[in-house]
PDB file of N, CA and C in Angstrom:
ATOM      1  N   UNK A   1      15.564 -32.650  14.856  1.00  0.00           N
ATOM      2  CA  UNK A   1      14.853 -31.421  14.583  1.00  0.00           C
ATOM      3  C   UNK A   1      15.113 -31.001  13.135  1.00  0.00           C
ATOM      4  N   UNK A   2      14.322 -30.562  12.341  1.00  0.00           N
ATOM      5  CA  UNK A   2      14.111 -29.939  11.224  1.00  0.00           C
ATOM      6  C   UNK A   2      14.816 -28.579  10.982  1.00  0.00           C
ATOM      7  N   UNK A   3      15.655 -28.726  10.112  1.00  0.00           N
ATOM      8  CA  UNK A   3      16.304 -27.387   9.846  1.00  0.00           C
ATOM      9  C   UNK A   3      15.653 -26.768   8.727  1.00  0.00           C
ATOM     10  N   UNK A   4      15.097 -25.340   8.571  1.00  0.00           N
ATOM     11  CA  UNK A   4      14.271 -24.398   7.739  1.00  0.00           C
ATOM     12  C   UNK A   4      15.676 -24.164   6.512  1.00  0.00           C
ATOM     13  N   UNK A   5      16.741 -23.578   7.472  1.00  0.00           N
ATOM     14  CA  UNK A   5      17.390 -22.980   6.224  1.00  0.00           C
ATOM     15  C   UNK A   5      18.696 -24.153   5.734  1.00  0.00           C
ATOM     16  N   UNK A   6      18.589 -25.329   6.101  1.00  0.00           N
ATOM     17  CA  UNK A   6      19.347 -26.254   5.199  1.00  0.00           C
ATOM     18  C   UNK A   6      18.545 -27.295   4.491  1.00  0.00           C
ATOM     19  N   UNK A   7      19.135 -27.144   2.916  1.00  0.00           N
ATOM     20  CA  UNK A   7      17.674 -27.736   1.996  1.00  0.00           C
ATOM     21  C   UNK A   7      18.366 -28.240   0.907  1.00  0.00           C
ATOM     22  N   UNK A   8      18.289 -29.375   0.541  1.00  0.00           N
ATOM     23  CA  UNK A   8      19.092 -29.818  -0.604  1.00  0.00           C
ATOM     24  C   UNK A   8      18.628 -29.609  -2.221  1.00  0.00           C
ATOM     25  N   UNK A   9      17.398 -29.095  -2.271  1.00  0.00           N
ATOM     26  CA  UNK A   9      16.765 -28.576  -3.470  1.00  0.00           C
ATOM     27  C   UNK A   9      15.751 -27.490  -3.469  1.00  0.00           C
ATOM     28  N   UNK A  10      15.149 -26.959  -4.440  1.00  0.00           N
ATOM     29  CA  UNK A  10      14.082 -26.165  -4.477  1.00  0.00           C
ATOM     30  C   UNK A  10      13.428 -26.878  -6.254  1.00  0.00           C
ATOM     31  N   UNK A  11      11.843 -26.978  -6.416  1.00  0.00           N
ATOM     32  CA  UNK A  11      11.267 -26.845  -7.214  1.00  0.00           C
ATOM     33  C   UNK A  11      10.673 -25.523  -7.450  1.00  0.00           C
ATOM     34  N   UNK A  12      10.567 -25.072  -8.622  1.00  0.00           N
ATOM     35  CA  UNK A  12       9.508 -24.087  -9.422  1.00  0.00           C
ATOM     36  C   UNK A  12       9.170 -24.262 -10.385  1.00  0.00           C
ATOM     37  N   UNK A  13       7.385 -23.884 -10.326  1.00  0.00           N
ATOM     38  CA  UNK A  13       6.955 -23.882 -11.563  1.00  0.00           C
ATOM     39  C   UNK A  13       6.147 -22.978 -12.071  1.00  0.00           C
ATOM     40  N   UNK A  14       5.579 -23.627 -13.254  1.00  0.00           N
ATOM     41  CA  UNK A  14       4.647 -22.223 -13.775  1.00  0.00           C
ATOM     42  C   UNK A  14       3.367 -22.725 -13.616  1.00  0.00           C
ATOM     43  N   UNK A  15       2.070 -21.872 -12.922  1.00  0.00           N
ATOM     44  CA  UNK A  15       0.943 -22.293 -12.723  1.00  0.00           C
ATOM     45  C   UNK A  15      -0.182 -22.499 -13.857  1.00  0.00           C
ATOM     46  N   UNK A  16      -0.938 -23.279 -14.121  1.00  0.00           N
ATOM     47  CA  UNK A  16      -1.625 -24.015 -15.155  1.00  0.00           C
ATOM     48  C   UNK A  16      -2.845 -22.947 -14.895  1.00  0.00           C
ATOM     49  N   UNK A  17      -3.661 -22.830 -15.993  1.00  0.00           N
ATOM     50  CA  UNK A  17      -4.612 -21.661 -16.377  1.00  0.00           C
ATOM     51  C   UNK A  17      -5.963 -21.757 -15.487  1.00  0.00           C
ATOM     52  N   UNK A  18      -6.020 -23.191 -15.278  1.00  0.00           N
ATOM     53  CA  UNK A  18      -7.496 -24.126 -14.146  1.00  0.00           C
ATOM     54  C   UNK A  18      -6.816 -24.017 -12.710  1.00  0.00           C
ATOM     55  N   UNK A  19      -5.356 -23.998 -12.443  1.00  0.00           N
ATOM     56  CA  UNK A  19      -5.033 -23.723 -11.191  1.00  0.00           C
ATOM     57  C   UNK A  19      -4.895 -21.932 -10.704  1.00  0.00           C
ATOM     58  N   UNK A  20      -5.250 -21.361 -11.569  1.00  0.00           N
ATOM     59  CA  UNK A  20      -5.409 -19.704 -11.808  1.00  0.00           C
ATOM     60  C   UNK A  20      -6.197 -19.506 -10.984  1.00  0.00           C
ATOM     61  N   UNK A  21      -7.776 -19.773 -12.208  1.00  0.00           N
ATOM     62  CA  UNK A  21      -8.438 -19.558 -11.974  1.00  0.00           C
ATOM     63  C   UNK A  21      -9.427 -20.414 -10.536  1.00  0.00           C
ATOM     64  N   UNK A  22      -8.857 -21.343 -10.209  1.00  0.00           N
ATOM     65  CA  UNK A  22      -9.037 -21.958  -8.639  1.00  0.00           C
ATOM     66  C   UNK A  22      -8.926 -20.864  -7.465  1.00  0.00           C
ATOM     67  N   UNK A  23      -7.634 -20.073  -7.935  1.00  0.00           N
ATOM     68  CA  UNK A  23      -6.884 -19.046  -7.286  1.00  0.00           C
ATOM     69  C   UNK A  23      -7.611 -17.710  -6.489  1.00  0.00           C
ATOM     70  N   UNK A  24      -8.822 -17.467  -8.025  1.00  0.00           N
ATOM     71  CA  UNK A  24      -8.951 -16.407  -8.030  1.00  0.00           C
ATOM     72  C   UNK A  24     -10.219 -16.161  -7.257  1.00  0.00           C
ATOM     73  N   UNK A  25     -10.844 -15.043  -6.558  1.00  0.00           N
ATOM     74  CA  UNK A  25     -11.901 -14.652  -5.229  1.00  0.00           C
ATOM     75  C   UNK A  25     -13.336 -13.486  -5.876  1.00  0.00           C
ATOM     76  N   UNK A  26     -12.602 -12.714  -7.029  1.00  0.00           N
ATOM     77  CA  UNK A  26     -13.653 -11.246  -7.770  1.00  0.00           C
ATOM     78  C   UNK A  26     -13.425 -11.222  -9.016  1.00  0.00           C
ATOM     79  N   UNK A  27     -14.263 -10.025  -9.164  1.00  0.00           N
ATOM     80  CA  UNK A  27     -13.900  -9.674 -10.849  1.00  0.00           C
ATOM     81  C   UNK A  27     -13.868  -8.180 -10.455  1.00  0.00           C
ATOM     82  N   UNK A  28     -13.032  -7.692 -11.257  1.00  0.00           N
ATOM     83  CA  UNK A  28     -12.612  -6.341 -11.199  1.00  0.00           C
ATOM     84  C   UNK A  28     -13.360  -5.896 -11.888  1.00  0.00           C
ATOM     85  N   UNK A  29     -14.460  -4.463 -12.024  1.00  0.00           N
ATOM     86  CA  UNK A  29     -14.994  -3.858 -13.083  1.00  0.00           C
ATOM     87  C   UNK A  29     -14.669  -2.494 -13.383  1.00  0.00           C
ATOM     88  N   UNK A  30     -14.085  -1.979 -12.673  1.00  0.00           N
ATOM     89  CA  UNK A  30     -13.847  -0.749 -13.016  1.00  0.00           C
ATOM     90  C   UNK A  30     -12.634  -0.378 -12.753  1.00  0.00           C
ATOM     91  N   UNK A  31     -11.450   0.419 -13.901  1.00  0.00           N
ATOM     92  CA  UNK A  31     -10.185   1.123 -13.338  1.00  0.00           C
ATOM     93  C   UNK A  31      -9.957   2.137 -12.476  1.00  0.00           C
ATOM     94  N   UNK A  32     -10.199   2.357 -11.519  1.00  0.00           N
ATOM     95  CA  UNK A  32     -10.261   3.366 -10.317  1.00  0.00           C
ATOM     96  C   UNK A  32      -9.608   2.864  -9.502  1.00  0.00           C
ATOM     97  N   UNK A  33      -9.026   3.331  -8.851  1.00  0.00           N
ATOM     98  CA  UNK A  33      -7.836   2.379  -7.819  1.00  0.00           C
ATOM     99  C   UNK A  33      -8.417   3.052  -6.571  1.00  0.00           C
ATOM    100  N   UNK A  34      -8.255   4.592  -6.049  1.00  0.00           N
ATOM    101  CA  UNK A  34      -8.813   4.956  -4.629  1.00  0.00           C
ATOM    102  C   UNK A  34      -9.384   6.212  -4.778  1.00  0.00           C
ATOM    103  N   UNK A  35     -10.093   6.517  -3.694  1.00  0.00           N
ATOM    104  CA  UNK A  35     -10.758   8.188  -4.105  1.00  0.00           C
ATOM    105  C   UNK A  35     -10.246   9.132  -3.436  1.00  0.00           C
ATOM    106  N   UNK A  36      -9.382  10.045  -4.048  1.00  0.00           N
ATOM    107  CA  UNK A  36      -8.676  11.316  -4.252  1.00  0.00           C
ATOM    108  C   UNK A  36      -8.960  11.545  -2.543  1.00  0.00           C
ATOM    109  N   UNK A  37     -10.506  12.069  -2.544  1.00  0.00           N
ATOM    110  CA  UNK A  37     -10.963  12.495  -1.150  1.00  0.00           C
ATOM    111  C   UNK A  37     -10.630  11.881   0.097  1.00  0.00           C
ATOM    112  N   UNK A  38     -11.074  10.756  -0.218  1.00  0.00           N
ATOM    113  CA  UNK A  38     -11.152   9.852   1.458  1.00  0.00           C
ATOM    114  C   UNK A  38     -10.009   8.801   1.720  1.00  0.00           C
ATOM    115  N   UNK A  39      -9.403   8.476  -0.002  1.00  0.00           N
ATOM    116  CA  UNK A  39      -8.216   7.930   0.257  1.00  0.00           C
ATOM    117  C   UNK A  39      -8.599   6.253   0.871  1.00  0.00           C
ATOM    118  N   UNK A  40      -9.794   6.059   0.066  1.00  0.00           N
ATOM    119  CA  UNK A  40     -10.428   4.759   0.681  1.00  0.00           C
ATOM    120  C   UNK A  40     -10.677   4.035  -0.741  1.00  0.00           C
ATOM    121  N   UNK A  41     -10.506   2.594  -0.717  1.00  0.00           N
ATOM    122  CA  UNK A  41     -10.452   1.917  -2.258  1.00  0.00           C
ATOM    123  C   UNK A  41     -12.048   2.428  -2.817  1.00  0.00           C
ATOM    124  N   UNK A  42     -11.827   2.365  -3.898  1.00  0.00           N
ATOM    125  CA  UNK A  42     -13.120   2.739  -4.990  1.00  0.00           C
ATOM    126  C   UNK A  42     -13.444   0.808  -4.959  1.00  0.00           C
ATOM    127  N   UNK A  43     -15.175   1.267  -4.844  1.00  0.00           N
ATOM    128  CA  UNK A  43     -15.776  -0.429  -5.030  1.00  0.00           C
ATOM    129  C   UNK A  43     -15.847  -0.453  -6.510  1.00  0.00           C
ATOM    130  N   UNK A  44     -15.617  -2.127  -6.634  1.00  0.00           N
ATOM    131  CA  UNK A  44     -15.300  -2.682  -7.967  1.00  0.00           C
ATOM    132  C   UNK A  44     -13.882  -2.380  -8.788  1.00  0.00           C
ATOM    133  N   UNK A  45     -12.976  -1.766  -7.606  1.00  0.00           N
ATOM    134  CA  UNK A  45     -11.733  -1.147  -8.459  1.00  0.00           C
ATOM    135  C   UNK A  45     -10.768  -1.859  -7.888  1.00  0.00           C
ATOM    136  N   UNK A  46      -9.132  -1.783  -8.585  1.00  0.00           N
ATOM    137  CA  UNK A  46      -8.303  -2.439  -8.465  1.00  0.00           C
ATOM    138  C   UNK A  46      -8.232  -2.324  -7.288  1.00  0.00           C
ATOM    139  N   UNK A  47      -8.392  -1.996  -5.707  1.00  0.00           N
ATOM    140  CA  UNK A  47      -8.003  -1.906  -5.162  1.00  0.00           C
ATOM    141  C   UNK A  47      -9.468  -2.287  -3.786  1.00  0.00           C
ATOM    142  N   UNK A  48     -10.549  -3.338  -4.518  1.00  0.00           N
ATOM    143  CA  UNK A  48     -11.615  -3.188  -3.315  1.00  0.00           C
ATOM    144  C   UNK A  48     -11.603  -3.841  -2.270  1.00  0.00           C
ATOM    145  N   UNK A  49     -12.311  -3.248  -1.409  1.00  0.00           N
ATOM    146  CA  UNK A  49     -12.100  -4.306  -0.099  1.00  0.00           C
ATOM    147  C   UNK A  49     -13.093  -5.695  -0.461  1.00  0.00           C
ATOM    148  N   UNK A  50     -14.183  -5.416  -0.959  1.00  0.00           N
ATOM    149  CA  UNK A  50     -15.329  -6.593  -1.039  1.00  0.00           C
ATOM    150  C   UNK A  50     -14.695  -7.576  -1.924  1.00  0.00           C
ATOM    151  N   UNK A  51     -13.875  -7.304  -2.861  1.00  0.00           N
ATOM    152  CA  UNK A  51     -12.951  -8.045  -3.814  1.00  0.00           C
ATOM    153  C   UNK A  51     -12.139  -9.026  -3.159  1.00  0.00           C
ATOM    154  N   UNK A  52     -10.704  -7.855  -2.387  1.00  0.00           N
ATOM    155  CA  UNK A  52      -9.614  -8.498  -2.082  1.00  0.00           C
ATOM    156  C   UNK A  52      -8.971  -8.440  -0.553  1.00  0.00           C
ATOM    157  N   UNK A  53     -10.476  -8.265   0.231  1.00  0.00           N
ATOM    158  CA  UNK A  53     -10.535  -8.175   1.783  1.00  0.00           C
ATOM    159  C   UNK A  53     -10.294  -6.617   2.369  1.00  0.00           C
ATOM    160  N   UNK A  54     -10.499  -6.363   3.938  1.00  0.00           N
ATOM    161  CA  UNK A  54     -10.306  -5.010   4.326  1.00  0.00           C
ATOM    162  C   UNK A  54      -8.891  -4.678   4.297  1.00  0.00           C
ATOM    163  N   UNK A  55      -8.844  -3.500   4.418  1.00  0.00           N
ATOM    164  CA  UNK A  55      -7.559  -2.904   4.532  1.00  0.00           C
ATOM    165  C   UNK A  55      -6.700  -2.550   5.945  1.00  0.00           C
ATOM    166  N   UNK A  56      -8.106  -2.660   7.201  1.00  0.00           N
ATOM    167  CA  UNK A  56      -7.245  -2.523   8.160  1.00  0.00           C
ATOM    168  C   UNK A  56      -8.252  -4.113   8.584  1.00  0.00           C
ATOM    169  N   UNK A  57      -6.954  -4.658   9.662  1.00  0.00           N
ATOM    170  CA  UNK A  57      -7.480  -6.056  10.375  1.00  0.00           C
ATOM    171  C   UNK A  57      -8.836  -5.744  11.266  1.00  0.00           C
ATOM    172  N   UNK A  58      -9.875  -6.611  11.228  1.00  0.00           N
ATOM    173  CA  UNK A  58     -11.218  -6.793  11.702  1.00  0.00           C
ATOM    174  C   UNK A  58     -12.047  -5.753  11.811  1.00  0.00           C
ATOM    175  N   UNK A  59     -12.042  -5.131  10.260  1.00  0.00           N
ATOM    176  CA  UNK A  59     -12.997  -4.300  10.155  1.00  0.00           C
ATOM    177  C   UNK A  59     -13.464  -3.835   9.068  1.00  0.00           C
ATOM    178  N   UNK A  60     -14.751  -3.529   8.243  1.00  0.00           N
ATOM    179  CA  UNK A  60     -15.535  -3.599   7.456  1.00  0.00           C
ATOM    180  C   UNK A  60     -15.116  -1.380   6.783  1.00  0.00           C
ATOM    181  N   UNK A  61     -15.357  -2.111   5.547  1.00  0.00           N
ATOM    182  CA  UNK A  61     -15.176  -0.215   4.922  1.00  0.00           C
ATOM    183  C   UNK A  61     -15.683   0.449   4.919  1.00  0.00           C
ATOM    184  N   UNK A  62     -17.106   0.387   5.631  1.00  0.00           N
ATOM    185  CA  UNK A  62     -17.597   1.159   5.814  1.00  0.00           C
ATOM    186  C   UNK A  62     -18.150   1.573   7.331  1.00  0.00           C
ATOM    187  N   UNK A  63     -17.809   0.499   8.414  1.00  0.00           N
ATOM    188  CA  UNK A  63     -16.728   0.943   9.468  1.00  0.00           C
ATOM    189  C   UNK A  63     -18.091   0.480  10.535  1.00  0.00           C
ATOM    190  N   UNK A  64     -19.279  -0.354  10.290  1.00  0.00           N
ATOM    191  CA  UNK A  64     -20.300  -0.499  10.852  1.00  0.00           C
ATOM    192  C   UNK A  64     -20.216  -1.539  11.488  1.00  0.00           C
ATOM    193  N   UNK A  65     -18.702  -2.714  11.736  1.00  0.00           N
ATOM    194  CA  UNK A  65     -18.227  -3.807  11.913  1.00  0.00           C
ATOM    195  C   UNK A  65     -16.623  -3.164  12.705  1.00  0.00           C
ATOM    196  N   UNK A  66     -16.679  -3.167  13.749  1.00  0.00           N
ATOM    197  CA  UNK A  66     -14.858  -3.353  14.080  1.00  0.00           C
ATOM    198  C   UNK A  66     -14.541  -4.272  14.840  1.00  0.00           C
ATOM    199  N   UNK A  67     -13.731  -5.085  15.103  1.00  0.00           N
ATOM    200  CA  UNK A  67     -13.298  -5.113  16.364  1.00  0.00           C
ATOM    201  C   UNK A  67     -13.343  -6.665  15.853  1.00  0.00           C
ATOM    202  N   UNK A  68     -11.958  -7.642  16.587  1.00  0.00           N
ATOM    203  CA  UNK A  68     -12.332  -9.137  15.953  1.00  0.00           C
ATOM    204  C   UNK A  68     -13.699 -10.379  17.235  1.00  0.00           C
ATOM    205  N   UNK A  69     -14.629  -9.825  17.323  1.00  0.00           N
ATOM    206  CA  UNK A  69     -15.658 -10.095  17.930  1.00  0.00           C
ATOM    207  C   UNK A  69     -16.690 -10.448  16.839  1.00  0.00           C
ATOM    208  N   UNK A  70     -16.351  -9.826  15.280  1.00  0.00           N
ATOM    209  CA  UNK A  70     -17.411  -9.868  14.402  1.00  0.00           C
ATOM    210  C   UNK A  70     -16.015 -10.965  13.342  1.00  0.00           C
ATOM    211  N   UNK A  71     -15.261 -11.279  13.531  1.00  0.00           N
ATOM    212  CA  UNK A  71     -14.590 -12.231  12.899  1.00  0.00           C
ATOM    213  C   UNK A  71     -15.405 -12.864  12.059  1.00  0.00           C
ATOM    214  N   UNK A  72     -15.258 -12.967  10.479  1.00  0.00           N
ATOM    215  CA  UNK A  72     -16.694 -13.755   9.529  1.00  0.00           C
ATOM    216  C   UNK A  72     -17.410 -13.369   8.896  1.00  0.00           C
ATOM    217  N   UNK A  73     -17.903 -11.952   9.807  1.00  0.00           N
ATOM    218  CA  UNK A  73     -19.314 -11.721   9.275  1.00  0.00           C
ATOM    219  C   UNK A  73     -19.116 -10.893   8.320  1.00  0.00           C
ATOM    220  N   UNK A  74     -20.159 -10.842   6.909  1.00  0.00           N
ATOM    221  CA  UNK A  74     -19.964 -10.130   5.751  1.00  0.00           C
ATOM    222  C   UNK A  74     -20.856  -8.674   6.202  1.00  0.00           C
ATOM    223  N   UNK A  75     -20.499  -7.202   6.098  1.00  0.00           N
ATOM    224  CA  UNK A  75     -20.846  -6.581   6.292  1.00  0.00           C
ATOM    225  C   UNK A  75     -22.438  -6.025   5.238  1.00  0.00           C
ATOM    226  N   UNK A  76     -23.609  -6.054   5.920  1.00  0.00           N
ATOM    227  CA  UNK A  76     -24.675  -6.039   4.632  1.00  0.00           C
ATOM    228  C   UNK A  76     -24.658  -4.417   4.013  1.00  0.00           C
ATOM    229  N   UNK A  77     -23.948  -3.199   4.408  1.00  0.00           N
ATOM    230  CA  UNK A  77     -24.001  -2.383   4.041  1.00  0.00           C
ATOM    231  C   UNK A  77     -22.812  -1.952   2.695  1.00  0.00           C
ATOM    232  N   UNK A  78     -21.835  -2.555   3.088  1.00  0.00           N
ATOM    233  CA  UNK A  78     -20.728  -2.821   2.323  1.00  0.00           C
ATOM    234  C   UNK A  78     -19.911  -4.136   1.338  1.00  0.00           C
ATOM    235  N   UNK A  79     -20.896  -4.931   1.787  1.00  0.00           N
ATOM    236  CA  UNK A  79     -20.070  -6.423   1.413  1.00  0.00           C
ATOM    237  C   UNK A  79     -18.694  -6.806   2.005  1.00  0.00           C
ATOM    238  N   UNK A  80     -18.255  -6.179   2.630  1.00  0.00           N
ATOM    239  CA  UNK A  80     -16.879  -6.427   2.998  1.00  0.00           C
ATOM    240  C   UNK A  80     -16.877  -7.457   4.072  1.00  0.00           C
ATOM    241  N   UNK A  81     -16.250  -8.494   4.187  1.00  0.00           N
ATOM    242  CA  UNK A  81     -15.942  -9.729   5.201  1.00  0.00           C
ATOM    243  C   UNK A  81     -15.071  -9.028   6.767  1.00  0.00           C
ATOM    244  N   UNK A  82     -15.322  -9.193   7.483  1.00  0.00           N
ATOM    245  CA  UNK A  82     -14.772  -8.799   8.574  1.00  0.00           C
ATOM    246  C   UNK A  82     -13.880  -9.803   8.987  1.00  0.00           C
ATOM    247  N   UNK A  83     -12.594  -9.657   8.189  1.00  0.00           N
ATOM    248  CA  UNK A  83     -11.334 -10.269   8.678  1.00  0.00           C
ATOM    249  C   UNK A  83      -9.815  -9.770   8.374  1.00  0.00           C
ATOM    250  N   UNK A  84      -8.776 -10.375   9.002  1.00  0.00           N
ATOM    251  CA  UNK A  84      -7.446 -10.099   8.878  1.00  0.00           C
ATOM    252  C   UNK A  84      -7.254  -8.894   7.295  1.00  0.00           C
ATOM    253  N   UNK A  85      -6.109  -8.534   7.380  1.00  0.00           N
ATOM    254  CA  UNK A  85      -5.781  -7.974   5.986  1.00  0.00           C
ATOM    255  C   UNK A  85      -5.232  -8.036   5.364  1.00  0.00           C
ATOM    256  N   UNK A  86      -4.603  -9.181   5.793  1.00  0.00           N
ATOM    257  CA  UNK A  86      -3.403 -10.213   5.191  1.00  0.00           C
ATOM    258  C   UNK A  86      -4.094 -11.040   3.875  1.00  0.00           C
ATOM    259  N   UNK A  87      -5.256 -11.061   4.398  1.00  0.00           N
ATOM    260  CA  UNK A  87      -5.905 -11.821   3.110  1.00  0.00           C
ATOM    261  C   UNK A  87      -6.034 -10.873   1.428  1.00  0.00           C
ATOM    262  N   UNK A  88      -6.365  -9.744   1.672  1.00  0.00           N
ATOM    263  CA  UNK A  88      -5.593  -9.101   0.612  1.00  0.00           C
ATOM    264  C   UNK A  88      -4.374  -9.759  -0.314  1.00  0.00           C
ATOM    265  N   UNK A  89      -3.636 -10.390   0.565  1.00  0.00           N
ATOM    266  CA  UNK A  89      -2.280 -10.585  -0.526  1.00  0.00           C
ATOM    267  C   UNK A  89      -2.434 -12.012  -1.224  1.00  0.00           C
ATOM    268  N   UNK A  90      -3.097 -12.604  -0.709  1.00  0.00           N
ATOM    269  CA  UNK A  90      -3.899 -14.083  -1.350  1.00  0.00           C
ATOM    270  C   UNK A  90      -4.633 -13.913  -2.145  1.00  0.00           C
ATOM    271  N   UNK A  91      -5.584 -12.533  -2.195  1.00  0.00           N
ATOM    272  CA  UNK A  91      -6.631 -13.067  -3.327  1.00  0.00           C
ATOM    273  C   UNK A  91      -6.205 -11.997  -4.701  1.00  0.00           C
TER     274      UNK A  91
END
């Protein structure tokens, strides 16, 4: 059996500028991070769902999608993908 925490080395490196940009999912256009009011990401801002996925798991931001039954589907009112929100930290 495979032991996780006994390891006779570790590599690290630094990622190459073509493996970046492989990386990367949007383009950010605007500095707005969330809105004061609703406390919901501003679109096109550091913080969008259509960018960098929803914020809560299987459901769209503008809330016309819940539930993981719609798993996939891009929301046409919002752009937002109806999935996990884990994906956030990937893209």
């Amino acid at each position: 059996m495979l032991d996780v925490n006994n390891f006779d080395s570790m590599r690290i490196g630094l990622a190459s500028p073509e493996q970046i940009v492989k990386w990367s999912h949007g383009e950010v256009k605007k500095p707005e991070t969330i809105n004061y009011r609703t406390l919901k990401p501003e679109r096109d801002g550091l913080f969008c769902e259509r960018i960098f996925g929803p914020t809560r798991d299987w459901e769209c931001h503008c809330g016309k999608y819940k539930r993981i039954r719609y798993k996939g589907i891009v929301c046409d009112r919002c752009g937002v993908e109806v999935t996990r929100s884990k994906v956030r930290r990937e893209r």
